[in-house]
C-alpha atoms as a PDB file:
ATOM      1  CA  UNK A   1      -5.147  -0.248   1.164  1.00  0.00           C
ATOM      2  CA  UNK A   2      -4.388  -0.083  -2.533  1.00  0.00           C
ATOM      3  CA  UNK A   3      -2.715  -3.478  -2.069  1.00  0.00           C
ATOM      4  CA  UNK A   4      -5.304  -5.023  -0.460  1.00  0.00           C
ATOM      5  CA  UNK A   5      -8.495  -3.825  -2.751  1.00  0.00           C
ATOM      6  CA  UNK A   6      -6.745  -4.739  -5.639  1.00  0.00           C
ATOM      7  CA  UNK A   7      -6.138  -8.150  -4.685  1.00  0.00           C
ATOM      8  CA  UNK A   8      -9.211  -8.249  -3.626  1.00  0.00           C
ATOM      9  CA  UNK A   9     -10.559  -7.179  -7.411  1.00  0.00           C
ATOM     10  CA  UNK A  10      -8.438 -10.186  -9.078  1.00  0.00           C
ATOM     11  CA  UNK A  11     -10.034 -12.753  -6.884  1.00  0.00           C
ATOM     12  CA  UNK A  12     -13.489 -11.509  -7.289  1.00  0.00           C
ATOM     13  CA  UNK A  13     -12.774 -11.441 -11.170  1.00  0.00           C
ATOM     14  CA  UNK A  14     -11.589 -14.970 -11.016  1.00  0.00           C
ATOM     15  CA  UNK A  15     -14.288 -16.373  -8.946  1.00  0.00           C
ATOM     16  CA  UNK A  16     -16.661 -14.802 -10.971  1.00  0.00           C
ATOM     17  CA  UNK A  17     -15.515 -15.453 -14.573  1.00  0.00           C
ATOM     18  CA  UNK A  18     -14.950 -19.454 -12.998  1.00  0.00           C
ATOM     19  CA  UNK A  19     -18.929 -18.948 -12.256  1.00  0.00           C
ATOM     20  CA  UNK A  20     -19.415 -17.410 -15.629  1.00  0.00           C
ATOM     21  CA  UNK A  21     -17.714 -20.445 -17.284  1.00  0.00           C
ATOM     22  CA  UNK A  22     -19.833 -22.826 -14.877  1.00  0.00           C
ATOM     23  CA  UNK A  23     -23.150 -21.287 -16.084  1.00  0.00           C
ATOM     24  CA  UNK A  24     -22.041 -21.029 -19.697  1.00  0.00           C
ATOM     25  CA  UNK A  25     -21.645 -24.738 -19.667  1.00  0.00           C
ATOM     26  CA  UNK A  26     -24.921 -25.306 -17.835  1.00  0.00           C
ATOM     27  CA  UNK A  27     -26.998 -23.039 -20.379  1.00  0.00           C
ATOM     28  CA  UNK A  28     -25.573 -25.200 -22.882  1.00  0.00           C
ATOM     29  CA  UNK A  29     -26.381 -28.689 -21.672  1.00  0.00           C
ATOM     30  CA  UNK A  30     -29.824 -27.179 -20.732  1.00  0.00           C
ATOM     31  CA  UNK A  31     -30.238 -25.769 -24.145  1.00  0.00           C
ATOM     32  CA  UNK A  32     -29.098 -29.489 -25.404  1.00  0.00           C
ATOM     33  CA  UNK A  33     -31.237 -31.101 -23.539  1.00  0.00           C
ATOM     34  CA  UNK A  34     -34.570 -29.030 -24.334  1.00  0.00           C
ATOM     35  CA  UNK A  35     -33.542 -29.335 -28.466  1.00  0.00           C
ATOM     36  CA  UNK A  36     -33.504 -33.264 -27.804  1.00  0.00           C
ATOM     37  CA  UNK A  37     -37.110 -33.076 -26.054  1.00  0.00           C
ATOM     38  CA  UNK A  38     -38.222 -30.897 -28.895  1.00  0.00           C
ATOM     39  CA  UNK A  39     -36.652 -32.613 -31.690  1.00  0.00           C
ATOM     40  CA  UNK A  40     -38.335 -36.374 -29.401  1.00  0.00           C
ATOM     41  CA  UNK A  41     -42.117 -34.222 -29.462  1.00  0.00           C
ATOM     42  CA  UNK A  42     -41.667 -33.358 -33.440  1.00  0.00           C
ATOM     43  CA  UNK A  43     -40.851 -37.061 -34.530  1.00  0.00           C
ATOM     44  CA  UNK A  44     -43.360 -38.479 -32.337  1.00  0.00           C
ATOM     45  CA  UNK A  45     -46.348 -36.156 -33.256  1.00  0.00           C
ATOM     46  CA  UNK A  46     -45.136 -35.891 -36.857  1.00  0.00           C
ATOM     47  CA  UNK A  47     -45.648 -39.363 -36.771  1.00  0.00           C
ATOM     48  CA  UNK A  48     -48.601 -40.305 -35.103  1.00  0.00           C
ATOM     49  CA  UNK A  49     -50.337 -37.299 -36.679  1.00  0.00           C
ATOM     50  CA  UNK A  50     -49.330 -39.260 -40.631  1.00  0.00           C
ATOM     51  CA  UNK A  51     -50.908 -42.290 -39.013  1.00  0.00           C
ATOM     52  CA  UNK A  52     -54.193 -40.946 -37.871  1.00  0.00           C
ATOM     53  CA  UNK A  53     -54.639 -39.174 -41.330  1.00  0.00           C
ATOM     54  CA  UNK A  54     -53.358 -43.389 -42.657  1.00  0.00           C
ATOM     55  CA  UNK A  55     -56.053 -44.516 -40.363  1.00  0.00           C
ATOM     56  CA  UNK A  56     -58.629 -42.451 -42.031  1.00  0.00           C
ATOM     57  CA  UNK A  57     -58.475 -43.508 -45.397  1.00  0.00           C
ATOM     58  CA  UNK A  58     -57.921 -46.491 -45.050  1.00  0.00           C
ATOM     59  CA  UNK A  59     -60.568 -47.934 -42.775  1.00  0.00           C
ATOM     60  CA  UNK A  60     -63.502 -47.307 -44.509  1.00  0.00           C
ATOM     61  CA  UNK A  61     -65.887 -47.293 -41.330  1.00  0.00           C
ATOM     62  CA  UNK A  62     -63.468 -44.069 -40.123  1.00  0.00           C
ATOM     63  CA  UNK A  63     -65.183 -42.080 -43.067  1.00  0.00           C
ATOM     64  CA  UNK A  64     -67.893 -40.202 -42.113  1.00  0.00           C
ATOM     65  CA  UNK A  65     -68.822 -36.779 -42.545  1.00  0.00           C
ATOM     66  CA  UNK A  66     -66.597 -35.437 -39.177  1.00  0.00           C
ATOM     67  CA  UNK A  67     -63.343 -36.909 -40.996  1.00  0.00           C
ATOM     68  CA  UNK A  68     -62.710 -34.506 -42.796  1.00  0.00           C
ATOM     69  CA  UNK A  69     -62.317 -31.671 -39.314  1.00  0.00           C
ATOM     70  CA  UNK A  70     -60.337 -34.696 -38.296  1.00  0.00           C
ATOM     71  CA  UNK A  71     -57.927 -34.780 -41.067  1.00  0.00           C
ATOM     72  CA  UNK A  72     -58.094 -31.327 -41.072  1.00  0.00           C
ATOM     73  CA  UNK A  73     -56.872 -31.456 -37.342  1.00  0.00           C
ATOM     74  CA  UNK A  74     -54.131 -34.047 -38.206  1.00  0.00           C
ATOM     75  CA  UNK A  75     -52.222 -31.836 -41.116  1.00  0.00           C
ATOM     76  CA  UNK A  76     -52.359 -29.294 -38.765  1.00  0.00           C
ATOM     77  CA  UNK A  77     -51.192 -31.091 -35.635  1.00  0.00           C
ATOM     78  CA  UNK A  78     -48.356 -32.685 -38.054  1.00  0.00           C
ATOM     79  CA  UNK A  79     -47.071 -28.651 -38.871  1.00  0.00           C
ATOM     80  CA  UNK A  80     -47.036 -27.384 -35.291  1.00  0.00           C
ATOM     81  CA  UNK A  81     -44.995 -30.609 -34.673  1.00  0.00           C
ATOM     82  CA  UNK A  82     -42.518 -29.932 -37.392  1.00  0.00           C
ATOM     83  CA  UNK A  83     -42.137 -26.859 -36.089  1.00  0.00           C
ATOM     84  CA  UNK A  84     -40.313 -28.073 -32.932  1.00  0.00           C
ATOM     85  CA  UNK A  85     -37.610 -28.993 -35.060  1.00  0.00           C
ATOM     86  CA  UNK A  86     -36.427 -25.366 -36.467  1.00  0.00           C
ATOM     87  CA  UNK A  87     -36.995 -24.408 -32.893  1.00  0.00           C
ATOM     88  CA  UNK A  88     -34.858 -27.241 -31.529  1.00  0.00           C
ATOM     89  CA  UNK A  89     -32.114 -26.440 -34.225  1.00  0.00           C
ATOM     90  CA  UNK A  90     -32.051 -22.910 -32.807  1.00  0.00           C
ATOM     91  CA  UNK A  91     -31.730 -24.010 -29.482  1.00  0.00           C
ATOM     92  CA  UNK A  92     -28.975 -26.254 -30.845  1.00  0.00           C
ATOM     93  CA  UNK A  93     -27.190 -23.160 -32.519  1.00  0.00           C
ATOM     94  CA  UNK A  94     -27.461 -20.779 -29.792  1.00  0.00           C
ATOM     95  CA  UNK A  95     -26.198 -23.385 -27.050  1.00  0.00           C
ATOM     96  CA  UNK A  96     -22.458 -22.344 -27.977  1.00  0.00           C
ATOM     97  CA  UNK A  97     -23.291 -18.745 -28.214  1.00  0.00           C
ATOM     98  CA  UNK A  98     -22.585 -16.264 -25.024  1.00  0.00           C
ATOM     99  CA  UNK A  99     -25.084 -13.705 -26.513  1.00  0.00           C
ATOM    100  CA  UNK A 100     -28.602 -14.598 -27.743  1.00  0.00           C
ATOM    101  CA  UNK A 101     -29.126 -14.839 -31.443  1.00  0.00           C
ATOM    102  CA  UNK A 102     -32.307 -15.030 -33.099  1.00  0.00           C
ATOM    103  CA  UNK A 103     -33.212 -16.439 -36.584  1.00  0.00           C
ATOM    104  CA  UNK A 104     -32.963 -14.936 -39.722  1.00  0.00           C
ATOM    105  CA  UNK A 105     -36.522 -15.736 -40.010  1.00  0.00           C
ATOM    106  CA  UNK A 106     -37.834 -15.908 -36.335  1.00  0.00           C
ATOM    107  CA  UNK A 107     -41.182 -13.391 -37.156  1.00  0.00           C
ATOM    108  CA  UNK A 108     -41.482 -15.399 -40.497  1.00  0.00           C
ATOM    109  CA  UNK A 109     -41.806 -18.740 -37.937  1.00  0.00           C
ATOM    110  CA  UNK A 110     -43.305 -17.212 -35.058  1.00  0.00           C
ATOM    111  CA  UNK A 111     -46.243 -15.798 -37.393  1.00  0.00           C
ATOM    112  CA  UNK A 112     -46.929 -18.589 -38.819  1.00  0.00           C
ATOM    113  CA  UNK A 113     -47.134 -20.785 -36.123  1.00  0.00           C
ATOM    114  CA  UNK A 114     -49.918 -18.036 -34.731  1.00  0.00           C
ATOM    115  CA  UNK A 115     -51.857 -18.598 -37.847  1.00  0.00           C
ATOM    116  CA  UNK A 116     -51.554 -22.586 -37.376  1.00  0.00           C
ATOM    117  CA  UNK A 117     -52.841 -22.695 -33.411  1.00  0.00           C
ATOM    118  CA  UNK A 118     -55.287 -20.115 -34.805  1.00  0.00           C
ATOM    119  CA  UNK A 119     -56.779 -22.120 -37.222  1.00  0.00           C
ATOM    120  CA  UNK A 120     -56.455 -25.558 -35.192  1.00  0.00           C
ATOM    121  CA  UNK A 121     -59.079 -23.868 -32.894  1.00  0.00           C
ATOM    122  CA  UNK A 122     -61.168 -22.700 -35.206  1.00  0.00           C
ATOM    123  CA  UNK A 123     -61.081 -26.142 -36.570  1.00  0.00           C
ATOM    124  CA  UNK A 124     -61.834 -27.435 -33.179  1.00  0.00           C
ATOM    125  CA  UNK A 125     -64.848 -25.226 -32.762  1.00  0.00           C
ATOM    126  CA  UNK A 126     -66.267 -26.008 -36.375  1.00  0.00           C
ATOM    127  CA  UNK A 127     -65.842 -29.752 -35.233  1.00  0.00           C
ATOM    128  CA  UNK A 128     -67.824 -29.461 -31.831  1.00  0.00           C
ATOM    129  CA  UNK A 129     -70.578 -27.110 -34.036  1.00  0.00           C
ATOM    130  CA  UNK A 130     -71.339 -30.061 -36.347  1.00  0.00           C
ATOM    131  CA  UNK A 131     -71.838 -32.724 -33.457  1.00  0.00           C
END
């Protein structure tokens, strides 16, 4: 019995540290893939967000009294897309990782993303007030 159960322990160990290994590697192209669709959403809103705010003061007949919530709305929208990219990079570092590992600075980040959503709806509802 002895025999048996303990040959019975090393192939249970090896099948499951050859699944460990197998979903090691699939966290990790996972957690590559999501950086690359974050760090795709940053330079694409980053981006558009610089050429709305262009937009505005440039064309003159963009300026009205609402353009300023709008560039208001842009600078923010630009931030909470440049934040994608410390969150991508952490993805990115974590990816070869077996445990978890936070930022240095992850409540710095997370709090001050808060404060940016926070204020992009306040700056939502002040535009929709003045209408």
């Amino acid at each position: 019995i002895n025999i048996v159960s303990t040959s019975w322990q090393r192939v249970g160990e090896h099948a499951f540290g050859d699944l460990l290994v197998v979903a090691m590697e699939t966290k990790r192209e996972t957690q590559t893939q999501e950086a690359n669709y974050l760090f795709f959403v940053s330079s694409v809103g980053m981006s558009l967000n610089i050429l709305v705010v262009t937009m505005i003061f440039v064309r003159r007949n963009l300026r009205r009294m609402t353009s300023a919530f709008l560039i208001h709305a842009g600078f923010l929208n630009f931030m909470k897309a440049a934040f994608c990219i410390p969150f991508g990079v952490n993805l990115l570092s974590s990816a070869d990782d077996t445990k978890t590992n936070q930022p240095p600075n992850c409540v710095l980040q997370g709090s001050v993303y808060i404060v940016i959503v926070t204020t992009s709806a306040m700056n939502m509802v002040a535009m929709i007030c003045t209408e």
